[in-house]
N, C-alpha and C. Protein backbone atom coordinates (compact mmCIF):
# COMPACT_ATOMS: atom_id res chain seq x y z
N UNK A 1 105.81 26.06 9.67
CA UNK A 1 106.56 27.30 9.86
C UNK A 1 105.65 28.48 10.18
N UNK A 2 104.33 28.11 10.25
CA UNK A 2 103.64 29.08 10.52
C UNK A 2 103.02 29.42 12.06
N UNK A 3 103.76 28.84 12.78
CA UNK A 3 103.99 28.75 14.63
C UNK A 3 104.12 30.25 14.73
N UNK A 4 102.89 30.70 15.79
CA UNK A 4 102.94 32.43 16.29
C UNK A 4 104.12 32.85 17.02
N UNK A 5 105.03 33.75 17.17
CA UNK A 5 105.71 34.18 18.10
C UNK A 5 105.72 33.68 19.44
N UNK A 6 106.54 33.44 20.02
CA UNK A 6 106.20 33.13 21.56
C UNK A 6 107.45 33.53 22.18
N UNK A 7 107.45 34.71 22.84
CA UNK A 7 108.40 34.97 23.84
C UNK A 7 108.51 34.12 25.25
N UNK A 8 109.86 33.78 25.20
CA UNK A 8 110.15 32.59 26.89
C UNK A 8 110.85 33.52 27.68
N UNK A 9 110.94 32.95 28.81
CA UNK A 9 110.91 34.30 30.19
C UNK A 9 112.28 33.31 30.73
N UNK A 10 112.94 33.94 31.20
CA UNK A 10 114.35 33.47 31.76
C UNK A 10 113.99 32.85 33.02
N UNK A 11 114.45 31.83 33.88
CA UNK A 11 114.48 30.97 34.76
C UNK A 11 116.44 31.36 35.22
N UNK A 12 116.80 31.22 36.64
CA UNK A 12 117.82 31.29 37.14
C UNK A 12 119.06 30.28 36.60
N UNK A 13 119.86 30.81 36.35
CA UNK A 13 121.09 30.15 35.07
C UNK A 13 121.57 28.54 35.74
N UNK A 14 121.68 27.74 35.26
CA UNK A 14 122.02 26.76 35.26
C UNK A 14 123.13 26.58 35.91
N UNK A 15 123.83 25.97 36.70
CA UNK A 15 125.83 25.44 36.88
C UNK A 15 126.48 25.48 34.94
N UNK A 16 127.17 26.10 35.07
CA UNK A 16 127.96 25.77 33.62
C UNK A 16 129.39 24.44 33.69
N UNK A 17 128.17 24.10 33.71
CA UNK A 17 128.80 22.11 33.42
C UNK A 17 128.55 21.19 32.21
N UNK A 18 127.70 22.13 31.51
CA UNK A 18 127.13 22.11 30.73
C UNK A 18 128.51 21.44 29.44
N UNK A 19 128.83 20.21 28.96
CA UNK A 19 130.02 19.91 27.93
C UNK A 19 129.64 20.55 26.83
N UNK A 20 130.44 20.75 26.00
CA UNK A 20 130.12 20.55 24.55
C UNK A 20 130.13 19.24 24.01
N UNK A 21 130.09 18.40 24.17
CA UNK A 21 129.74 17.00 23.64
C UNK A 21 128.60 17.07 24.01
N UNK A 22 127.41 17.22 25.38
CA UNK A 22 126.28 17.50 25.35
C UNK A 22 125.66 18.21 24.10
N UNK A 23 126.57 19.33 23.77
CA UNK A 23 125.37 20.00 23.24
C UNK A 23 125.53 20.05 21.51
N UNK A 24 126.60 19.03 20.92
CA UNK A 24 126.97 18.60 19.95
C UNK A 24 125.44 17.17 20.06
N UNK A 25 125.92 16.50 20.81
CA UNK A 25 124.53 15.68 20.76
C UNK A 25 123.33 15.99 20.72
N UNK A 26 122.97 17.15 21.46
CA UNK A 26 121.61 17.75 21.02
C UNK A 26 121.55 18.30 19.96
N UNK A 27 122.33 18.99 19.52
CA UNK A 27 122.35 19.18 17.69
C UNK A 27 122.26 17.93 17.03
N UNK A 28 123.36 17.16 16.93
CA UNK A 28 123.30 15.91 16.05
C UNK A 28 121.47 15.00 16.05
N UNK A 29 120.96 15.04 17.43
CA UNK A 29 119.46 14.77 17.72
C UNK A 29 119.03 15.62 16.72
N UNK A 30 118.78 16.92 17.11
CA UNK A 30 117.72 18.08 15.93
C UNK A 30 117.99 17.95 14.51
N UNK A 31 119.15 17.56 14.48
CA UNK A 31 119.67 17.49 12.37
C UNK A 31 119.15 16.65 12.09
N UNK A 32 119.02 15.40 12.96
CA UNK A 32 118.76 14.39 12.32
C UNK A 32 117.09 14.21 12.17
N UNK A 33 116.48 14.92 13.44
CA UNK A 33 115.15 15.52 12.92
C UNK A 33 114.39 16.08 11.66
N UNK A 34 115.57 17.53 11.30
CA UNK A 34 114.93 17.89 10.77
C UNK A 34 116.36 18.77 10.09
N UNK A 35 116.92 18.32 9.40
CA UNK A 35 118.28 18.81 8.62
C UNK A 35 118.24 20.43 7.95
N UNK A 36 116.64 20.30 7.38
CA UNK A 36 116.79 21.79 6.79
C UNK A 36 116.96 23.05 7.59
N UNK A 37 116.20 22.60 9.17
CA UNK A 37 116.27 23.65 10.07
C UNK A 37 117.60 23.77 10.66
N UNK A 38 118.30 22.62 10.86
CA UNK A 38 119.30 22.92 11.95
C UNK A 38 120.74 23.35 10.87
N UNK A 39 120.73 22.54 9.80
CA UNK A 39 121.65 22.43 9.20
C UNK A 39 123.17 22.40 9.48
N UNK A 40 123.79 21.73 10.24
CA UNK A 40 124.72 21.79 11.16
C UNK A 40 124.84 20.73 12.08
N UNK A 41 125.59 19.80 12.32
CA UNK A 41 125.65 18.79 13.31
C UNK A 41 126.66 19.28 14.54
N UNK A 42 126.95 20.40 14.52
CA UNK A 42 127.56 20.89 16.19
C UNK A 42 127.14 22.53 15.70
N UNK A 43 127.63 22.39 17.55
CA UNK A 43 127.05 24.46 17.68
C UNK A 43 128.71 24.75 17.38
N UNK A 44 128.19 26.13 16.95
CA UNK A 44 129.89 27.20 16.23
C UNK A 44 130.58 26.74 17.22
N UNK A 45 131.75 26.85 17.16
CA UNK A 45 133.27 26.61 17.77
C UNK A 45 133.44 28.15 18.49
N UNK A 46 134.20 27.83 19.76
CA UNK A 46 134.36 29.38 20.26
C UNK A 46 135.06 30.22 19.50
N UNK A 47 135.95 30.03 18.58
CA UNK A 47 136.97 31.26 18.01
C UNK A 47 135.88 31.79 16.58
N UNK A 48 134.81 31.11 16.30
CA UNK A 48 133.65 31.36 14.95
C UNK A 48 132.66 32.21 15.92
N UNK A 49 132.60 31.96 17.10
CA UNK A 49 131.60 32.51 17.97
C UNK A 49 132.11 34.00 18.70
N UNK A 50 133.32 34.00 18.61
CA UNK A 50 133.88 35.44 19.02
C UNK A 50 134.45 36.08 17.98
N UNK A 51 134.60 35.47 17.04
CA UNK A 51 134.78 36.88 15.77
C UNK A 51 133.19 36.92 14.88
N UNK A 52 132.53 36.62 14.86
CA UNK A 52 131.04 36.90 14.78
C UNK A 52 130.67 37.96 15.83
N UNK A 53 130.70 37.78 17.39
CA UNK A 53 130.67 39.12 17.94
C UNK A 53 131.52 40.17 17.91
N UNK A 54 132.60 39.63 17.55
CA UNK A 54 133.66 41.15 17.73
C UNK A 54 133.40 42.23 16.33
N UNK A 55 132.60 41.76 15.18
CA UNK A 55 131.85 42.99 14.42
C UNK A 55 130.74 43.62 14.72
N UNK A 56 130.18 43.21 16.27
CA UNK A 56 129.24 44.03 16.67
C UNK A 56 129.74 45.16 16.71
N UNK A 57 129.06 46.56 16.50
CA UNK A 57 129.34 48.27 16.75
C UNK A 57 128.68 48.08 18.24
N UNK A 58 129.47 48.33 19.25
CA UNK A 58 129.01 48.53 20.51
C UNK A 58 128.53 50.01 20.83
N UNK A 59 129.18 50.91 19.89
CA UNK A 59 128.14 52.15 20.24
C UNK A 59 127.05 52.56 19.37
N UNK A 60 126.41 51.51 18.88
CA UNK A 60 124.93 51.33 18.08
C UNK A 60 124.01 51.39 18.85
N UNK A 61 123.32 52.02 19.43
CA UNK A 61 121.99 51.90 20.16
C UNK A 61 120.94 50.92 19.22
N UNK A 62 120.28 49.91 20.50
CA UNK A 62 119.37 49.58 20.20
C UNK A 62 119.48 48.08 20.39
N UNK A 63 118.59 47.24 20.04
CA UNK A 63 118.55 45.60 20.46
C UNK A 63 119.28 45.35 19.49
N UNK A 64 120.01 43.57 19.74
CA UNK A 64 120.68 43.09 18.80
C UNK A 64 120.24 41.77 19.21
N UNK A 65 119.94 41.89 16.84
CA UNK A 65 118.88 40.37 17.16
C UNK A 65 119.81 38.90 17.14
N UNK A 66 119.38 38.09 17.63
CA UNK A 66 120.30 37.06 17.05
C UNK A 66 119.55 36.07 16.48
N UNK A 67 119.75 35.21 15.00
CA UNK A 67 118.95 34.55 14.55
C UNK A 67 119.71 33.02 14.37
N UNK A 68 118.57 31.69 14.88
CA UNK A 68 119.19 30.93 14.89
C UNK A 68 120.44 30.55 16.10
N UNK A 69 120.18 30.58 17.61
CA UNK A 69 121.08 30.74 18.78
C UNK A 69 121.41 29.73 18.59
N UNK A 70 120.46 28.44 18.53
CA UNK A 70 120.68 26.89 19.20
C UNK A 70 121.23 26.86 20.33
N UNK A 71 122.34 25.87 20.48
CA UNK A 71 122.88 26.13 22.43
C UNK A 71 123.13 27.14 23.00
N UNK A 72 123.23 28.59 22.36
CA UNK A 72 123.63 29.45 22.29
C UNK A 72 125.09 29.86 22.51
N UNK A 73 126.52 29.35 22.00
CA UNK A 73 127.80 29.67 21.91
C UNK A 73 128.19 30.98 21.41
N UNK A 74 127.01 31.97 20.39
CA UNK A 74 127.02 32.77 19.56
C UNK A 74 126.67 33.69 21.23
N UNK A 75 125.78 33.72 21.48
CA UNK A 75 125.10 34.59 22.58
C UNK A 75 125.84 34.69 23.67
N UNK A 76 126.48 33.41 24.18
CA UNK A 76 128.18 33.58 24.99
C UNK A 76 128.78 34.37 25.01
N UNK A 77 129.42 34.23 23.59
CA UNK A 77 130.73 35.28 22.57
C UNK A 77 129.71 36.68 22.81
N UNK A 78 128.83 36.97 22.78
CA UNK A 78 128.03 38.18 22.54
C UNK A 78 127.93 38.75 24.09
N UNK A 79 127.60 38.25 24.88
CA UNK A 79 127.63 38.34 26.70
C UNK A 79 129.08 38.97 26.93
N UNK A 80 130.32 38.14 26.68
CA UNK A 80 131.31 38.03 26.96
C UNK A 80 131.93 39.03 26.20
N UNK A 81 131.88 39.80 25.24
CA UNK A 81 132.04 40.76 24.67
C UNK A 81 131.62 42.35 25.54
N UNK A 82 130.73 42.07 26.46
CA UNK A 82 130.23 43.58 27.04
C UNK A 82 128.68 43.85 26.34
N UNK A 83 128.43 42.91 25.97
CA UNK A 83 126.99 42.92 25.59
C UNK A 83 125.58 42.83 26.15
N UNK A 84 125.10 44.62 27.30
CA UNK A 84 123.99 43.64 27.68
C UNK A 84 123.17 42.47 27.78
N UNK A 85 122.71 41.68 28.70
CA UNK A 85 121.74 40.75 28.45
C UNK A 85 120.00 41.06 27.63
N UNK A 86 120.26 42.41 28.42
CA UNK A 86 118.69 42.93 28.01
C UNK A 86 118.80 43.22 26.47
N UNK A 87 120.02 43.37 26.13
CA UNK A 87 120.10 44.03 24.65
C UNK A 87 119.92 43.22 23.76
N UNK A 88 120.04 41.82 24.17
CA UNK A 88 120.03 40.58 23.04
C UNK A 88 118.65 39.95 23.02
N UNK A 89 118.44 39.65 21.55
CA UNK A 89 116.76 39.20 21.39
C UNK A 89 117.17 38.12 20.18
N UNK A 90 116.68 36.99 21.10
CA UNK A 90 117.02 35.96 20.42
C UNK A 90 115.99 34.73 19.66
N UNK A 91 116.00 34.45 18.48
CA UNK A 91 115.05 34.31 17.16
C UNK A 91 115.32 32.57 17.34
N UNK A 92 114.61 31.49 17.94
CA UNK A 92 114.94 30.33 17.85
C UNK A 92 113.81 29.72 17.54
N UNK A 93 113.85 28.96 16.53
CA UNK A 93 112.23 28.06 15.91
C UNK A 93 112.28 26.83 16.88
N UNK A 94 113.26 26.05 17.38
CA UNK A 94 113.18 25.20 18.38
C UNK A 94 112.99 25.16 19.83
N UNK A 95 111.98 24.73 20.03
CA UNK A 95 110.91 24.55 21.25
C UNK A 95 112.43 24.24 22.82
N UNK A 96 113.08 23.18 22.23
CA UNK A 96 113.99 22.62 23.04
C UNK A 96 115.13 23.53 23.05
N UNK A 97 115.60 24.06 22.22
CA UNK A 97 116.88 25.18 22.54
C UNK A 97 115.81 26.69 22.90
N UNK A 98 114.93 26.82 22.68
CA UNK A 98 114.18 27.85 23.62
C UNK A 98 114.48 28.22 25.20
N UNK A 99 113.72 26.95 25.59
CA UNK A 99 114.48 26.49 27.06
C UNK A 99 115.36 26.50 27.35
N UNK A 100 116.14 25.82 26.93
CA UNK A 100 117.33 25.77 27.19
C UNK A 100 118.30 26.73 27.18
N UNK A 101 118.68 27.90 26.35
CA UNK A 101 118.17 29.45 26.31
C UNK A 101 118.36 30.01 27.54
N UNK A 102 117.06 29.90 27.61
CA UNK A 102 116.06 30.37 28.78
C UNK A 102 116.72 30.81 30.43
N UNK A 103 117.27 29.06 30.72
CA UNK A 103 117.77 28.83 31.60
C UNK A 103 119.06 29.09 31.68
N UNK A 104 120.22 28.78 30.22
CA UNK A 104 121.55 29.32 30.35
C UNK A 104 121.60 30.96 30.42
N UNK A 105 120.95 31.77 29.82
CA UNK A 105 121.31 32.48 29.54
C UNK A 105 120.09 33.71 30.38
N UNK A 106 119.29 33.74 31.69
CA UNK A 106 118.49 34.92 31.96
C UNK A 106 118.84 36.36 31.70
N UNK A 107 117.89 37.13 31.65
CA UNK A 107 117.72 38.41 31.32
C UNK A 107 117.73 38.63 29.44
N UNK A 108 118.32 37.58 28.65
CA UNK A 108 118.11 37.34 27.17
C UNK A 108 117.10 37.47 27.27
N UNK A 109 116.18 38.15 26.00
CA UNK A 109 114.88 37.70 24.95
C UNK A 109 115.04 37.26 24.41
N UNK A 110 113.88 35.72 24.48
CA UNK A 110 114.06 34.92 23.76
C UNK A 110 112.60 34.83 23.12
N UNK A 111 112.09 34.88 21.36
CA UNK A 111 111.13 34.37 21.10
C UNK A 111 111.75 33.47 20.12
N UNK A 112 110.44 32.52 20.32
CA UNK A 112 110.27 31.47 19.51
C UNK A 112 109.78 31.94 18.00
N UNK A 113 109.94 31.35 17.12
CA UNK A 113 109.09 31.56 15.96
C UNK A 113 110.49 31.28 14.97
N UNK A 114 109.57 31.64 13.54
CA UNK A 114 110.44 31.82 12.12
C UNK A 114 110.93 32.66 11.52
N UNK A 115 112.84 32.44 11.82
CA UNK A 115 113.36 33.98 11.69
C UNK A 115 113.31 34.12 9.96
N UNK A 116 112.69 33.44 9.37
CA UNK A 116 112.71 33.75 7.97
C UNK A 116 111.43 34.60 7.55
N UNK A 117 110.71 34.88 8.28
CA UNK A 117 109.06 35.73 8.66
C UNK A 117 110.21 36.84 9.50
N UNK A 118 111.05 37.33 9.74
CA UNK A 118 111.50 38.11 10.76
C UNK A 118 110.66 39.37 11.46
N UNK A 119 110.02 40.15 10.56
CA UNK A 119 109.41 41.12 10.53
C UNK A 119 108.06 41.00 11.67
N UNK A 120 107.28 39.53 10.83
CA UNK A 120 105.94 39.39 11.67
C UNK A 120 106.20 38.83 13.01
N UNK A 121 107.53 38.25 13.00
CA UNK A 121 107.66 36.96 14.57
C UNK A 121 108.92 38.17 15.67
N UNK A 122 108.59 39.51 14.68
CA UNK A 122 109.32 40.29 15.97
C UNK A 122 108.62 41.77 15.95
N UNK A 123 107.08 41.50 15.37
CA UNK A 123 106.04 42.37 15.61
C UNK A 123 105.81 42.02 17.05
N UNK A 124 106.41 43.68 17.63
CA UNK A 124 105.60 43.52 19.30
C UNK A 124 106.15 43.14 20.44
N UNK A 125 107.77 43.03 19.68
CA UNK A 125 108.54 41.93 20.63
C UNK A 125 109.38 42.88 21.10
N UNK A 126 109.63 44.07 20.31
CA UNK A 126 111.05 44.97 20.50
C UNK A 126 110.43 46.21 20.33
N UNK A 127 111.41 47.15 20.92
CA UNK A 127 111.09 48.60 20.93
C UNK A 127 112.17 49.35 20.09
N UNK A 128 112.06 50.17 19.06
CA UNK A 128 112.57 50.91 18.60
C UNK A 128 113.77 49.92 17.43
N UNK A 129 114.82 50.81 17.04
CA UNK A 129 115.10 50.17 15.83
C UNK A 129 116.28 48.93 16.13
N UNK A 130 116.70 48.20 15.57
CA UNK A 130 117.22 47.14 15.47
C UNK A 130 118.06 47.77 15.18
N UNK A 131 120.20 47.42 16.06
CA UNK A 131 121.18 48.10 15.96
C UNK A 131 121.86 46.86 14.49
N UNK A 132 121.75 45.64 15.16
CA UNK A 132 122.72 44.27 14.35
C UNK A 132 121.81 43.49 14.36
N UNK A 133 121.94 42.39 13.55
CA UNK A 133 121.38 41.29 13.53
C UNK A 133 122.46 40.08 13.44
N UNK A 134 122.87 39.37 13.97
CA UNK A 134 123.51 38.07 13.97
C UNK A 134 123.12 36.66 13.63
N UNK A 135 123.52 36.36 12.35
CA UNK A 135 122.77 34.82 12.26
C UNK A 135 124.08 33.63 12.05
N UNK A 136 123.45 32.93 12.57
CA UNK A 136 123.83 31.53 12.40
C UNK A 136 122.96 30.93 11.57
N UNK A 137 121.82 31.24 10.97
CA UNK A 137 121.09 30.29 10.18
C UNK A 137 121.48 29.53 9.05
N UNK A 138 121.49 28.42 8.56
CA UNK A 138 121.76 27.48 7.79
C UNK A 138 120.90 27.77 6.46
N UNK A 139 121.95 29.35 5.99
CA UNK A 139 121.43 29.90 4.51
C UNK A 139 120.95 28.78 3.07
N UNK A 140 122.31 28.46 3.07
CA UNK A 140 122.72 27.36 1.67
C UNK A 140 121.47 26.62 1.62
N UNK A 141 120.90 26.20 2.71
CA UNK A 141 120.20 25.16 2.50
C UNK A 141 118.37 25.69 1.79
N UNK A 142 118.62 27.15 2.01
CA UNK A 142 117.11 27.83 2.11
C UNK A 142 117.24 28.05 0.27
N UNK A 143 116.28 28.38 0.16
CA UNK A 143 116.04 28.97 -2.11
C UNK A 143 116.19 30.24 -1.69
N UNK A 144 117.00 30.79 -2.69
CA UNK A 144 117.58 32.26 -2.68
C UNK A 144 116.36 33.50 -2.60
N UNK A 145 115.21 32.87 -2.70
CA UNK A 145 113.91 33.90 -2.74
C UNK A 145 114.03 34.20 -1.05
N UNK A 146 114.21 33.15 -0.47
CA UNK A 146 113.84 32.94 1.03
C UNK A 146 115.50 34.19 1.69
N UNK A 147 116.24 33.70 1.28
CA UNK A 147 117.45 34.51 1.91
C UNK A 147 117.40 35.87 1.78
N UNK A 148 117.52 36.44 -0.03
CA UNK A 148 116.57 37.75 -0.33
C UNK A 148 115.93 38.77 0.40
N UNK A 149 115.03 38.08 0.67
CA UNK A 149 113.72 38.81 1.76
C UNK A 149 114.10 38.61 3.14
N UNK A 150 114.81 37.91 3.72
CA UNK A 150 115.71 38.11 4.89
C UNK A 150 116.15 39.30 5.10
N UNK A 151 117.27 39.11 3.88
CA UNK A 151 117.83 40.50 4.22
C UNK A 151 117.04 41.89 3.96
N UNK A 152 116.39 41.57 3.18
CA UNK A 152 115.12 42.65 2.87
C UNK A 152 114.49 43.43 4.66
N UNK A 153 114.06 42.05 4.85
CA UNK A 153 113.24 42.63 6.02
C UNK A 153 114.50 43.01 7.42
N UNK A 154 115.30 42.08 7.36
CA UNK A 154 116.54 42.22 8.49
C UNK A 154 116.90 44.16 7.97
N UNK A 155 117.34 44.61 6.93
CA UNK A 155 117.19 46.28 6.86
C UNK A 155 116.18 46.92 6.79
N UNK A 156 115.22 47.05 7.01
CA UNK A 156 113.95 47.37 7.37
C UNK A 156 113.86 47.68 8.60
N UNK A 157 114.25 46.46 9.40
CA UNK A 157 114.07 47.01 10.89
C UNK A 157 115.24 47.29 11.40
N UNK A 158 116.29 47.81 10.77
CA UNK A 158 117.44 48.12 11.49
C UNK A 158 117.98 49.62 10.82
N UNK A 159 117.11 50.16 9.47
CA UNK A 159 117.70 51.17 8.89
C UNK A 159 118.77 50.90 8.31
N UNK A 160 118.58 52.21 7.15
CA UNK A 160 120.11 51.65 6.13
C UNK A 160 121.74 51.57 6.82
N UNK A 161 121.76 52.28 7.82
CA UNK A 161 122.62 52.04 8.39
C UNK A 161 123.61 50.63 8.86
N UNK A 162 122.34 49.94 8.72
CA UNK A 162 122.58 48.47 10.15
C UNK A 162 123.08 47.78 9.54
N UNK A 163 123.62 46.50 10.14
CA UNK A 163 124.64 45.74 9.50
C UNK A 163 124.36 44.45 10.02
N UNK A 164 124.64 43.46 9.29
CA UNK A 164 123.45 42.14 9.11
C UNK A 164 125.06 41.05 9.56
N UNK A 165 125.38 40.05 10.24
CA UNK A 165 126.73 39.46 10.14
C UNK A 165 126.15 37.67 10.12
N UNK A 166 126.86 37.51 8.90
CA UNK A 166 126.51 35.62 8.77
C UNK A 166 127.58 35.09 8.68
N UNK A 167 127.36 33.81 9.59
CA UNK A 167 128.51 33.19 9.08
C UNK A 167 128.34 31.63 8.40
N UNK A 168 129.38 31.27 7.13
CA UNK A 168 128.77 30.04 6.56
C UNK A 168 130.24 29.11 6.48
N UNK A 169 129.64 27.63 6.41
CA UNK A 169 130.83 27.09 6.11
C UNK A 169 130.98 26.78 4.47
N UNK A 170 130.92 27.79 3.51
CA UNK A 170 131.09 27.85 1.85
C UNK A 170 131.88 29.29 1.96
N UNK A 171 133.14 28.46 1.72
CA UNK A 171 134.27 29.28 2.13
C UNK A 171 134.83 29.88 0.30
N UNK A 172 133.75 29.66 -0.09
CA UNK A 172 134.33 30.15 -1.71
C UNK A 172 133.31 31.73 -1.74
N UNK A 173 132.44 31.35 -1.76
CA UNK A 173 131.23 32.53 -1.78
C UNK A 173 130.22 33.12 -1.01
N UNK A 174 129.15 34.52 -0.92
CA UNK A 174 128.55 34.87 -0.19
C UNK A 174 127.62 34.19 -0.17
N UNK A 175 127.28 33.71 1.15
CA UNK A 175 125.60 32.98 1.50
C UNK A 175 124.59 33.74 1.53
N UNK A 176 124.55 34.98 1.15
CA UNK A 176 123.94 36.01 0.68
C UNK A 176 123.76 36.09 -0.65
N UNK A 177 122.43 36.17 -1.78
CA UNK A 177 122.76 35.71 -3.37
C UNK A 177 123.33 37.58 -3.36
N UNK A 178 123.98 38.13 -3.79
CA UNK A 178 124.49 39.65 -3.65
C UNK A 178 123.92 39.79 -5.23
N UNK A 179 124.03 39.26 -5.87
CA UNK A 179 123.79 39.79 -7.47
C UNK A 179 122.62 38.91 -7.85
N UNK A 180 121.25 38.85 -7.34
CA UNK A 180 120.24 37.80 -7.76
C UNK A 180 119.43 39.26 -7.88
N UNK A 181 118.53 39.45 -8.41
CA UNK A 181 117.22 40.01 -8.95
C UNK A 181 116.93 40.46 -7.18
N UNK A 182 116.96 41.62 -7.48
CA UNK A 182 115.94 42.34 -6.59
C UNK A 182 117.17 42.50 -4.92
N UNK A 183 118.61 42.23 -5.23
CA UNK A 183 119.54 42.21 -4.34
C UNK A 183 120.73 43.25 -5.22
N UNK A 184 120.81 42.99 -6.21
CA UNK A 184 122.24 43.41 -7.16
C UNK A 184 122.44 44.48 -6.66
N UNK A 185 123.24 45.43 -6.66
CA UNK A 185 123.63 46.40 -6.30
C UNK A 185 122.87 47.63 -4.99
N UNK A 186 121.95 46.96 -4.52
CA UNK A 186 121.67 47.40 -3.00
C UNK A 186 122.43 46.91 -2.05
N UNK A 187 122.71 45.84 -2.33
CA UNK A 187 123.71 45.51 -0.92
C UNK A 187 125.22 45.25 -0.87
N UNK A 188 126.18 45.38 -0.10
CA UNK A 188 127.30 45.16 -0.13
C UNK A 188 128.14 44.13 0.86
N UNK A 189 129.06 42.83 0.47
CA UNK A 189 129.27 42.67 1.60
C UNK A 189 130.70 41.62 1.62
N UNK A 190 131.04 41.63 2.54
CA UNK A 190 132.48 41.28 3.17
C UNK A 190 132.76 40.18 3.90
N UNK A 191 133.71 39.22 3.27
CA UNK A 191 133.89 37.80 4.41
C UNK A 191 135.22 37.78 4.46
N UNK A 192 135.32 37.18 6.00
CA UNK A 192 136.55 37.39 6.94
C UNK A 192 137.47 36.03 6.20
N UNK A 193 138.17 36.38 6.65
CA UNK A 193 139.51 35.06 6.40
C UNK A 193 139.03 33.63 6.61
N UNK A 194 139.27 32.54 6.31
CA UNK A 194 138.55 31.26 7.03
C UNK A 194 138.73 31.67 8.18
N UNK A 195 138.25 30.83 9.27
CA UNK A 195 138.06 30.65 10.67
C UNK A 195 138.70 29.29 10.93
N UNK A 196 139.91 28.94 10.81
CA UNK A 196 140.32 27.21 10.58
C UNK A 196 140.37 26.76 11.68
N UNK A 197 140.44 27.65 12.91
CA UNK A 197 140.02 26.90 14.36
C UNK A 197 138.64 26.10 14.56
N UNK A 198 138.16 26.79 13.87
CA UNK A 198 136.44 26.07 14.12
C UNK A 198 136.39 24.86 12.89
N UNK A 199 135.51 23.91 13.55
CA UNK A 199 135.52 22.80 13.00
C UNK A 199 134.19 22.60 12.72
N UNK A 200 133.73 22.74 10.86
CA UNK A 200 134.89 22.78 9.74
C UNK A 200 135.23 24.14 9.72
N UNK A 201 136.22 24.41 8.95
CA UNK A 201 136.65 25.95 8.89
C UNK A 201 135.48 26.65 8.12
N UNK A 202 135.19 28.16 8.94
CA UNK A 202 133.93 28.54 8.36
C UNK A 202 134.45 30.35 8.03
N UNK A 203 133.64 31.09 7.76
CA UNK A 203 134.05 32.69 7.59
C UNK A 203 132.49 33.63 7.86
N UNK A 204 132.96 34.61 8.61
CA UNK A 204 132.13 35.36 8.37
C UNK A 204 131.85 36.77 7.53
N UNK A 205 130.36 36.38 7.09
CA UNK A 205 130.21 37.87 6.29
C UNK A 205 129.66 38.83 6.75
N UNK A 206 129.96 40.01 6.29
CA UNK A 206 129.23 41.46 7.13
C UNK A 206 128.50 41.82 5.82
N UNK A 207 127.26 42.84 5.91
CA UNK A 207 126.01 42.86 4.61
C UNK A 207 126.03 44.68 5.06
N UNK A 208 126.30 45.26 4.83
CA UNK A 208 125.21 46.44 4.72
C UNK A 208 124.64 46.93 3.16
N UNK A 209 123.96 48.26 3.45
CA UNK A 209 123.52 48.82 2.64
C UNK A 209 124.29 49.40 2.11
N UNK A 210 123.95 49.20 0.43
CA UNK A 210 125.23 49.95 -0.47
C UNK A 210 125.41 51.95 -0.29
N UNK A 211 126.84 51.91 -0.16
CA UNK A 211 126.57 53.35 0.34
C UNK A 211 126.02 54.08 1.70
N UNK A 212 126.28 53.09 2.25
CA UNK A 212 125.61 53.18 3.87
C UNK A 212 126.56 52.41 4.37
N UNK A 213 127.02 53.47 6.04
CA UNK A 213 128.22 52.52 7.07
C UNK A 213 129.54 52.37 6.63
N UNK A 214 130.10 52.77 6.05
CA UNK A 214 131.33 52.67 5.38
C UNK A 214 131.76 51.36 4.80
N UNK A 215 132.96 50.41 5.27
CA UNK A 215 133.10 49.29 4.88
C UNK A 215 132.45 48.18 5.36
N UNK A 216 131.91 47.13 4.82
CA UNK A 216 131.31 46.20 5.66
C UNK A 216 132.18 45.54 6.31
């Protein structure tokens, strides 16, 4: 996990022929690699992938990170929303959805590295403050020290203002520890209704700073 940053440069977009059974198989390949990273045997479902973007603040100045793209369905929903290309900076530890990235999606930033280091693997990469951050990352599976300091560093570079959006399939509680040591009452945060279109049914949560941004 200690792989340097590496920003990939966009190549001219692909035909979108691209199935989702393709790219369910290239997930099901990476899980079975390496389960803790991918955590997930398909990419989000489109209706999990467009209400994850539709809590973007579109009049937030500034980049919006996305952590954890994989095929990128999340970055779609985010395009397809009115979302610059240039505006999206995208956090992928896999070499193979890098590329792949790359090619679906030009004019994206894409670096490589460990969005759980967020701070050091987006030293140098971005200008000015971070509006959102968007993850898909496969929380549950990380020790609550590791999630913690996520969000630690994810408001750091976005100001108390900014607003952090996850989505998990633990449809009882926040994938965020909200009341663990060194989280309790700094942060605040909000999960949407299930998502029962997406398969399995999943929800998303919104995080801000307590007392900062109004409702999450």
């Amino acid at each position: 996990m200690n792989r340097p940053p590496e920003a990939i440069s966009g190549n001219p977009p692909l035909p979108d022929t691209k199935s989702s059974l393709a790219d369910s198989a290239r997930f099901i390949k990476q899980w079975i690699e390496n389960p803790r990273l991918i955590g997930a045997v398909s990419p989000s479902g489109p209706a999990l992938a467009k209400t994850m973007a539709g809590y973007v603040d579109l009049n937030r100045e500034g980049p919006i990170v996305e952590l954890g793209p994989g095929t990128g369905p999340v970055t779609k929903a985010l395009l397809a929303r009115g979302i610059p290309a240039e505006r999206l900076v995208l956090v992928e530890f896999e070499s193979r959805f890098c590329h792949m990235l790359a090619e679906r999606y030009p004019g994206v930033k894409i670096v490589q590295g460990d969005a759980y280091g967020l701070k050091k693997t987006l030293d140098g990469q971005i200008g000015g403050r971070v509006a959102t951050v968007v993850s898909s990352l496969p929380l549950l599976v990380r020790p609550e020290r590791d999630r913690v300091e996520l969000l630690h560093q994810a408001f750091e570079l976005m100001g108390d203002d900014g607003l952090f959006i996850q989505f998990t399939y633990g449809l009882t509680k926040s994938p965020m520890p909200l009341h663990a040591h060194g989280v309790s009452g700094a942060y605040t945060g909000k999960g949407s209704a299930p998502i029962v279109l997406n398969i399995p049914p999943a929800r998303v949560w919104r995080y801000r700073k307590a007392g900062h941004g109004g409702k999450p």
